[in-house]
Protein backbone atom coordinates (compact mmCIF):
# COMPACT_ATOMS: atom_id res chain seq x y z
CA UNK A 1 106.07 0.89 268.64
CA UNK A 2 102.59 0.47 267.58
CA UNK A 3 99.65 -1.30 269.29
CA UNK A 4 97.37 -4.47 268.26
CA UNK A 5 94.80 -7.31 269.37
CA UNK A 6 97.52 -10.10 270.44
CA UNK A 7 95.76 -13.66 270.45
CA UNK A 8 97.95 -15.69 272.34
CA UNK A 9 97.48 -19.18 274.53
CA UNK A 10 97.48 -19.20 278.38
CA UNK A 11 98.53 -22.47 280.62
CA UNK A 12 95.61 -24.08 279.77
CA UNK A 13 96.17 -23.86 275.92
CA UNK A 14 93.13 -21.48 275.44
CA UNK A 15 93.84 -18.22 273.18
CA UNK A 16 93.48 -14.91 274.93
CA UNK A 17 93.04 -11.83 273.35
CA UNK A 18 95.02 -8.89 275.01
CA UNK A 19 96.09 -5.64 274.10
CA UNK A 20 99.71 -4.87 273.43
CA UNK A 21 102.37 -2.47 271.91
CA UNK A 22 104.62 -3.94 269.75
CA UNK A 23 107.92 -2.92 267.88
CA UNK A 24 107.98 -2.90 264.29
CA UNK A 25 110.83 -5.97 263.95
CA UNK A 26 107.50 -8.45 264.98
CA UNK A 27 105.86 -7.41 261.85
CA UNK A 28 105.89 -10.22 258.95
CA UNK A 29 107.24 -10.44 255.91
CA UNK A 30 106.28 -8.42 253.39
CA UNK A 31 106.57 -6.10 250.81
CA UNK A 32 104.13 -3.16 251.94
CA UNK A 33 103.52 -1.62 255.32
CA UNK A 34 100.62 -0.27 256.21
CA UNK A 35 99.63 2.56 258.65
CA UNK A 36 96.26 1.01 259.24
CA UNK A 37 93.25 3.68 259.84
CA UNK A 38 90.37 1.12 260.05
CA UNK A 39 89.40 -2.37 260.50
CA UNK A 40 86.02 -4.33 261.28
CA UNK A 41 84.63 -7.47 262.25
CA UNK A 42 83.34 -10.65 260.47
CA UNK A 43 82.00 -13.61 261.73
CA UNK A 44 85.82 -15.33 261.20
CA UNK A 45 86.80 -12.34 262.94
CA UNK A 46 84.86 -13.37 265.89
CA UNK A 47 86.00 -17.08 265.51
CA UNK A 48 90.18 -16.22 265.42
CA UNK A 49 89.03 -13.97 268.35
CA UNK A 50 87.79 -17.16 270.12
CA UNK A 51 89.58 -19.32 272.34
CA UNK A 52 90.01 -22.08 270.06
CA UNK A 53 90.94 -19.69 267.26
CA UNK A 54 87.93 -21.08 264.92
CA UNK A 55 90.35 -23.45 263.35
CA UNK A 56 91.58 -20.63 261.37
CA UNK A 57 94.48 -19.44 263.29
CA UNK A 58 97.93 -21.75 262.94
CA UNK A 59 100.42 -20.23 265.14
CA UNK A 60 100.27 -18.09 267.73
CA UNK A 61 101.26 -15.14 269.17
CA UNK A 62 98.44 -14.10 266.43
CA UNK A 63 96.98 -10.88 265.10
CA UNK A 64 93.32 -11.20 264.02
CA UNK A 65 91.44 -8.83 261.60
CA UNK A 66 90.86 -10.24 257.98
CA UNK A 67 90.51 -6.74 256.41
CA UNK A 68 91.57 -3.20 257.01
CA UNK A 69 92.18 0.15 254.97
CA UNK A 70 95.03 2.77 255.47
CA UNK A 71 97.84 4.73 253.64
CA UNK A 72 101.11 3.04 252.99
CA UNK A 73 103.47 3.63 255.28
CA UNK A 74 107.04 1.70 253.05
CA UNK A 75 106.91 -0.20 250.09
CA UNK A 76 109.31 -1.87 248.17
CA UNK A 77 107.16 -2.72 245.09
CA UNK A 78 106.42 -0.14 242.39
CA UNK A 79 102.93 -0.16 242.41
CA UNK A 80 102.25 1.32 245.54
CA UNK A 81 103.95 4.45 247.54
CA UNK A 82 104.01 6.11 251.00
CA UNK A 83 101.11 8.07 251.00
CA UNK A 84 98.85 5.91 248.54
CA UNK A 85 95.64 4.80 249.94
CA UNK A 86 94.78 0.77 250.09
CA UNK A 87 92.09 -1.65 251.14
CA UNK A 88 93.09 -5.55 252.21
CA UNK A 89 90.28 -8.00 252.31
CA UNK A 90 91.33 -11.65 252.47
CA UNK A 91 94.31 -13.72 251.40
CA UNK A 92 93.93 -15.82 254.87
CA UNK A 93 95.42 -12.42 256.25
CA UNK A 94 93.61 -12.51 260.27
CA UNK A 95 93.89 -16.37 259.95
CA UNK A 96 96.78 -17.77 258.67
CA UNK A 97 99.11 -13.81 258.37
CA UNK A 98 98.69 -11.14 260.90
CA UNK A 99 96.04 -9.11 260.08
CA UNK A 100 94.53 -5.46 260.36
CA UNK A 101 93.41 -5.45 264.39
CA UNK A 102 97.05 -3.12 264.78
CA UNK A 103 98.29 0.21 264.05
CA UNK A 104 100.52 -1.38 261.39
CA UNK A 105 100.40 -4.17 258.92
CA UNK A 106 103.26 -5.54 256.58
CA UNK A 107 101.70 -7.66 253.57
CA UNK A 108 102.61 -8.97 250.43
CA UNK A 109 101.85 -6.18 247.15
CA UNK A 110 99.32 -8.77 245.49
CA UNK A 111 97.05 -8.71 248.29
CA UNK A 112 96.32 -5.26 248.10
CA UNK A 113 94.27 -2.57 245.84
CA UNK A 114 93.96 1.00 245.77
CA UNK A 115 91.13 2.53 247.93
CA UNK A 116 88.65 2.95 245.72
CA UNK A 117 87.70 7.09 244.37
CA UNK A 118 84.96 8.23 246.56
CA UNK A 119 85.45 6.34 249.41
CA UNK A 120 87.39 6.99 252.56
CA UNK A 121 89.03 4.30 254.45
CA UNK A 122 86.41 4.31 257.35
CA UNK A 123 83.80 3.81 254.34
CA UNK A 124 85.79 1.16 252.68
CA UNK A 125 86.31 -0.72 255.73
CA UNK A 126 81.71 -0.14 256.84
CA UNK A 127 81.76 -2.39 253.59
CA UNK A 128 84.08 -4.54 254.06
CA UNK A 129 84.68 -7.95 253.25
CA UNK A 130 80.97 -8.56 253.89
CA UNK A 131 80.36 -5.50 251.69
CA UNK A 132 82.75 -6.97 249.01
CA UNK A 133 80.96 -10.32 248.77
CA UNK A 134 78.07 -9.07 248.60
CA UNK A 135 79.27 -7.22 245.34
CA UNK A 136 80.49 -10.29 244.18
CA UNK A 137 76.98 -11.69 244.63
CA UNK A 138 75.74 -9.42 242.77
CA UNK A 139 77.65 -9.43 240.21
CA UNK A 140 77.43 -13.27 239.75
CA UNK A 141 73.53 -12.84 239.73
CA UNK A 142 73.73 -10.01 237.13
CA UNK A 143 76.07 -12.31 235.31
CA UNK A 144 73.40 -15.00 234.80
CA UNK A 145 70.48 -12.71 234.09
CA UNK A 146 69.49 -10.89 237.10
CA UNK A 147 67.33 -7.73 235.97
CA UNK A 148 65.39 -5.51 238.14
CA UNK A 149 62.35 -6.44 235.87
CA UNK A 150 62.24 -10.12 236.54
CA UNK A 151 60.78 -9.98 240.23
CA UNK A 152 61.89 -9.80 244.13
CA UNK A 153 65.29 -10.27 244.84
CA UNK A 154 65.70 -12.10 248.17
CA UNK A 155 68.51 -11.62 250.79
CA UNK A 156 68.78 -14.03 253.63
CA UNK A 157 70.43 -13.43 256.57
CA UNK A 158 69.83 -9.72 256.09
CA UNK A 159 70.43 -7.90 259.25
CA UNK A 160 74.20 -9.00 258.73
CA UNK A 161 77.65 -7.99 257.77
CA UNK A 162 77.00 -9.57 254.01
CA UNK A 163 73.24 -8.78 253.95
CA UNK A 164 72.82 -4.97 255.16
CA UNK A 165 74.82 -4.59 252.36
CA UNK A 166 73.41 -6.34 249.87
CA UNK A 167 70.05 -4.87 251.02
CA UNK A 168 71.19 -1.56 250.46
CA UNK A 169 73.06 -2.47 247.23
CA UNK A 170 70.77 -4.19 245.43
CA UNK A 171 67.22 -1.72 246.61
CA UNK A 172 70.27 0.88 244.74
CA UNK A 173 70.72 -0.41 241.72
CA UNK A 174 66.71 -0.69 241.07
CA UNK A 175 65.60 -4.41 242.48
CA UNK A 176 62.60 -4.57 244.72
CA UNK A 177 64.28 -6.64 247.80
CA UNK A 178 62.93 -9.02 250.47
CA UNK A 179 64.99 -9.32 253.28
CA UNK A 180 64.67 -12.36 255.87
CA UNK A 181 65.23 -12.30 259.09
CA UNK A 182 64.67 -13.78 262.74
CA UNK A 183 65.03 -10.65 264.80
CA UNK A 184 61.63 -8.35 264.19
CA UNK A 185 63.05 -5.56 265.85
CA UNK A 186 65.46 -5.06 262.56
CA UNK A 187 63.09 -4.44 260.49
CA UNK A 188 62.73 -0.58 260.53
CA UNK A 189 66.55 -0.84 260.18
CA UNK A 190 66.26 -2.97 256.49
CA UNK A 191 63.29 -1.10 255.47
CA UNK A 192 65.27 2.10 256.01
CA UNK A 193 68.42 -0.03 253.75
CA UNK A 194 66.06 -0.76 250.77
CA UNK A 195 63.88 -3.51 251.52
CA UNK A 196 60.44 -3.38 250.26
CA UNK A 197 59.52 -6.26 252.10
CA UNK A 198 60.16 -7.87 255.52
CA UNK A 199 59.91 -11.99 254.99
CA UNK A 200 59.64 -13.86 258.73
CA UNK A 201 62.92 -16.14 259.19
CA UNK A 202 60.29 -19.31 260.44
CA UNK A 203 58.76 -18.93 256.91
CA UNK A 204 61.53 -20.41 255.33
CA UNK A 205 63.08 -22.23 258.46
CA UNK A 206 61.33 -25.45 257.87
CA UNK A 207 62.44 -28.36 255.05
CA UNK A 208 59.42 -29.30 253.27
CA UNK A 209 58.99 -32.22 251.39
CA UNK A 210 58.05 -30.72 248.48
CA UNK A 211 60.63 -30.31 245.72
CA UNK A 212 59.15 -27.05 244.34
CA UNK A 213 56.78 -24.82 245.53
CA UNK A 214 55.71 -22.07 244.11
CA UNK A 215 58.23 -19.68 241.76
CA UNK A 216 58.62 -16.81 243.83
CA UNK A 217 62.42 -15.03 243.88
CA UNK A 218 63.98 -14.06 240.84
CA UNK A 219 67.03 -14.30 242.50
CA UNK A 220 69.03 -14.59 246.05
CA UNK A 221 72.11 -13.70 247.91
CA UNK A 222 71.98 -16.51 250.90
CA UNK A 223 73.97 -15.79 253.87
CA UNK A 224 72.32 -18.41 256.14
CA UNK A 225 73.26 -22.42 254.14
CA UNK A 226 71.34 -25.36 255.80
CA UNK A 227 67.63 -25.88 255.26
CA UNK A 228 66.66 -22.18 254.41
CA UNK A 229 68.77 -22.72 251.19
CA UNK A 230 67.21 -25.63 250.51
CA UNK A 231 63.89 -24.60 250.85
CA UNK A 232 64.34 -20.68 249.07
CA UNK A 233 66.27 -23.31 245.79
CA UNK A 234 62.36 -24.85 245.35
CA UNK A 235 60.86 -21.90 245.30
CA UNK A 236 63.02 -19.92 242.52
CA UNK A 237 61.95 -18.99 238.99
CA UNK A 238 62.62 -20.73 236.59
CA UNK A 239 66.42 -19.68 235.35
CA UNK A 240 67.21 -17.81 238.18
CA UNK A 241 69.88 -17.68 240.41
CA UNK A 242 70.78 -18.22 243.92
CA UNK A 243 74.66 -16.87 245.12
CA UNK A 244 75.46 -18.24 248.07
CA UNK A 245 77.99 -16.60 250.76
CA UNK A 246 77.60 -18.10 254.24
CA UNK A 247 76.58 -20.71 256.09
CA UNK A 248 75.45 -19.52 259.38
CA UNK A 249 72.17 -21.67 259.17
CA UNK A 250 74.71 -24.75 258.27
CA UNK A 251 77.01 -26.60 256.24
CA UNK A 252 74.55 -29.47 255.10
CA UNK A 253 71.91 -28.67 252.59
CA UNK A 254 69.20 -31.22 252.70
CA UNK A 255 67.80 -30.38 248.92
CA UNK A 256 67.36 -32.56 245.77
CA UNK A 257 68.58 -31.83 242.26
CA UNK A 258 64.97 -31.16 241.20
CA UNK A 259 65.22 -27.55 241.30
CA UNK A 260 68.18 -27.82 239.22
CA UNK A 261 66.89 -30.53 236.23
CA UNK A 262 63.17 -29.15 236.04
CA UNK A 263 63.33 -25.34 236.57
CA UNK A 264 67.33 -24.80 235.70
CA UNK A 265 68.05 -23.08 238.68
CA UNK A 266 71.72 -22.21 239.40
CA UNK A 267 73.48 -22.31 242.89
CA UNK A 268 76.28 -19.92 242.45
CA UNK A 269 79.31 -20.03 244.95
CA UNK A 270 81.08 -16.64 245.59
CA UNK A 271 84.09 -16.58 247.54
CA UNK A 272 86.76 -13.21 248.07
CA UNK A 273 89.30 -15.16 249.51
CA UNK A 274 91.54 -15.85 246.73
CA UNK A 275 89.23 -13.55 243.98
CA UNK A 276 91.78 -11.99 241.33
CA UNK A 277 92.95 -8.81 241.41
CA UNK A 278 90.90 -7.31 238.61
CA UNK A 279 87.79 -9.07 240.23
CA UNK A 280 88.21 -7.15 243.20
CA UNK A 281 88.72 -3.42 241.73
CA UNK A 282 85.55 -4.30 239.43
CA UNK A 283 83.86 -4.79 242.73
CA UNK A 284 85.41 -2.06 244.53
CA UNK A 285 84.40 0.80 241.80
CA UNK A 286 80.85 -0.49 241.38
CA UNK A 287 80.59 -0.21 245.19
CA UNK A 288 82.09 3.59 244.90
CA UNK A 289 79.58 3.99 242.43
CA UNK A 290 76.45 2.40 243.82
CA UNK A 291 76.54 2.48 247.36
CA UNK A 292 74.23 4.83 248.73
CA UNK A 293 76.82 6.73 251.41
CA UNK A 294 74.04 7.68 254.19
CA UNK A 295 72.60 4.37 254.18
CA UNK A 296 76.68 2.98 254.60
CA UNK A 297 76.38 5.48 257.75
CA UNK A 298 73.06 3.90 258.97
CA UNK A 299 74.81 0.04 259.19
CA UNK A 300 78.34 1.33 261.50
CA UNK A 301 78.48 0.67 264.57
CA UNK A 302 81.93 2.30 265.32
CA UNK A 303 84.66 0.49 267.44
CA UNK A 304 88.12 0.57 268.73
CA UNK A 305 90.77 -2.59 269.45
CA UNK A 306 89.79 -3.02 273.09
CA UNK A 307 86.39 -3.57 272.56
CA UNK A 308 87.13 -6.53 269.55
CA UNK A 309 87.22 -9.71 272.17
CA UNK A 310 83.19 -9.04 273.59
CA UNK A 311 82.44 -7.80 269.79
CA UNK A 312 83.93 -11.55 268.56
CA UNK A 313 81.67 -13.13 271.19
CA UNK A 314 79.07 -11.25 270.34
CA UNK A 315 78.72 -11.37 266.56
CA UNK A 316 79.48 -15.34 267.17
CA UNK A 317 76.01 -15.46 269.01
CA UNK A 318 74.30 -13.69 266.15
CA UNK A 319 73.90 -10.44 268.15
CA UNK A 320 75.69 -7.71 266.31
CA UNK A 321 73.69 -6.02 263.63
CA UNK A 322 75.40 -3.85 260.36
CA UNK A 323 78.55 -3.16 260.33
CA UNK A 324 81.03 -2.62 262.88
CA UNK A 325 84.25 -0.34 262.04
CA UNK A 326 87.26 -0.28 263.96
CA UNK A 327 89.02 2.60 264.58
CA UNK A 328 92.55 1.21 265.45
CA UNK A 329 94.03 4.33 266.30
CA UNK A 330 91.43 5.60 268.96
């Protein structure tokens, strides 16, 4: 028996998270089972935590949590073995395939990778997915000519899963960072990640109707979409590079192509959903590398599974700061 976050729908046809024991015959398919050590929560954590389900979740009874770390418990594929350590981050697993809010997990080989060297599974799982995109971010900026000697590097949305981390990554590897955000009381908390420099969310709130302003950011890692986007796209240097990774500000992006045709800016989409295999352990090892580990400690807010359903509420309203980490055997 083992014990998860069970979503499942009452008479009204609203999911309800509850806490259960389970046998190990419920567990899907899958090549791999996992003893799960730690989990933590997204913002499509808090939406398959929801009673709706987000429109993520398909079937239900469900098990949410899109990422988790532990030591493999069975595997029938050669490339992993009881005992070896692994990290999961997405695949649809917490939407569409149970996911890591449980004791146990059984998943398909592909989707996993080997805990990266220098990191234990409570610090894989304080970075994350949100930690892992904003790698990828980085990356993809680096990738199209992101130095630490071409200017501020802005981070929107930075009090967040995506952009503590990219706060702290980025100040790490040598870039002077601005971080925005709409909550003033976080900003002793991002100074003390990195950030040089505290930018006011209403500063770049409002859609002007100026194509370009002034070339400020030599690059950006936008967590927020919507009308911040398009206003931070007009003010980019010329060349740089903006990687977008949420949308929490919006969908829509009222801009014009005029940032694009007269100063060559690039809008860079990073997604690690489906990223490749070798992708991911690139990621993974620069993380090991980079991250600085007290700062990791300064972003968790630690957890365990009966507190997930008010956590998903909560980090749906914008109210959870850093990163929280589940412990899902407490």
């Amino acid at each position: 028996m083992f014990r998860a976050v069970v979503m499942e729908k009452n008479d009204e046809g609203a999911a309800v998270a509850r806490l259960a024991e389970l046998d190990d015959s419920a567990l899907p398919e899958g090549e791999v089972t996992v003893a799960v050590e730690f989990s933590t929560l997204n913002y499509k954590d808090g939406l398959c935590l929801s009673a709706t389900g987000g429109g993520l979740v398909r079937t239900y009874p469900h098990v949410p949590g899109i990422d988790f770390a532990g030591v493999v418990a069975a595997s029938g594929d050669a490339r992993y073995k009881p005992g070896d350590k692994v990290v999961l981050t997405g695949w649809r697993v917490g939407e569409v395939h149970w996911g890591g809010y449980a004791e146990k997990a059984r998943v398909k080989a592909d989707w996993l990778v080997p805990l990266a060297v220098g990191l234990t599974t409570r610090q894989a799982m304080a970075v994350g997915t949100a930690g892992l995109t904003a790698m990828l971010a980085i990356m993809a900026l680096e990738d199209h000519g992101l130095t630490p000697d071409r200017g501020e590097v802005l981070v929107t949305g930075a009090a967040g899963g995506v952009g503590s981390v990219a706060v702290a990554l980025l100040a790490a590897a040598g870039y002077r960072v601005a971080a925005v955000t709409g909550r003033p009381e976080t900003a002793g908390y991002l100074q003390g990640l990195g950030a040089a420099r505290i930018v006011p969310r209403e500063e770049l709130a409002e859609t002007v109707k100026r194509p370009l302003e002034s070339e400020t950011w030599a690059g950006c890692v936008d967590a927020v979409g919507g009308a911040m986007l398009a206003r931070v796209l007009g003010q980019m240097k010329y060349g740089a590079s903006v990687a977008a990774v949420g949308l929490a500000g919006g969908a829509a992006l009222p801009a014009t192509v005029i940032p694009f045709l007269l100063r060559g800016v690039n809008l860079l989409g990073i997604d690690s959903v489906l990223k490749p295999y070798a992708d991911r352990v690139r990621a993974w090892d620069r993380i090991a590398a980079l991250m600085p580990l007290d700062k990791l400690e300064a972003m968790i807010r630690p957890a365990v599974l009966a507190d997930l359903p008010d956590l998903g509420a909560a980090i749906l309203k914008g109210q959870v700061q850093g990163r929280v980490v589940v412990d899902v055997r407490a």
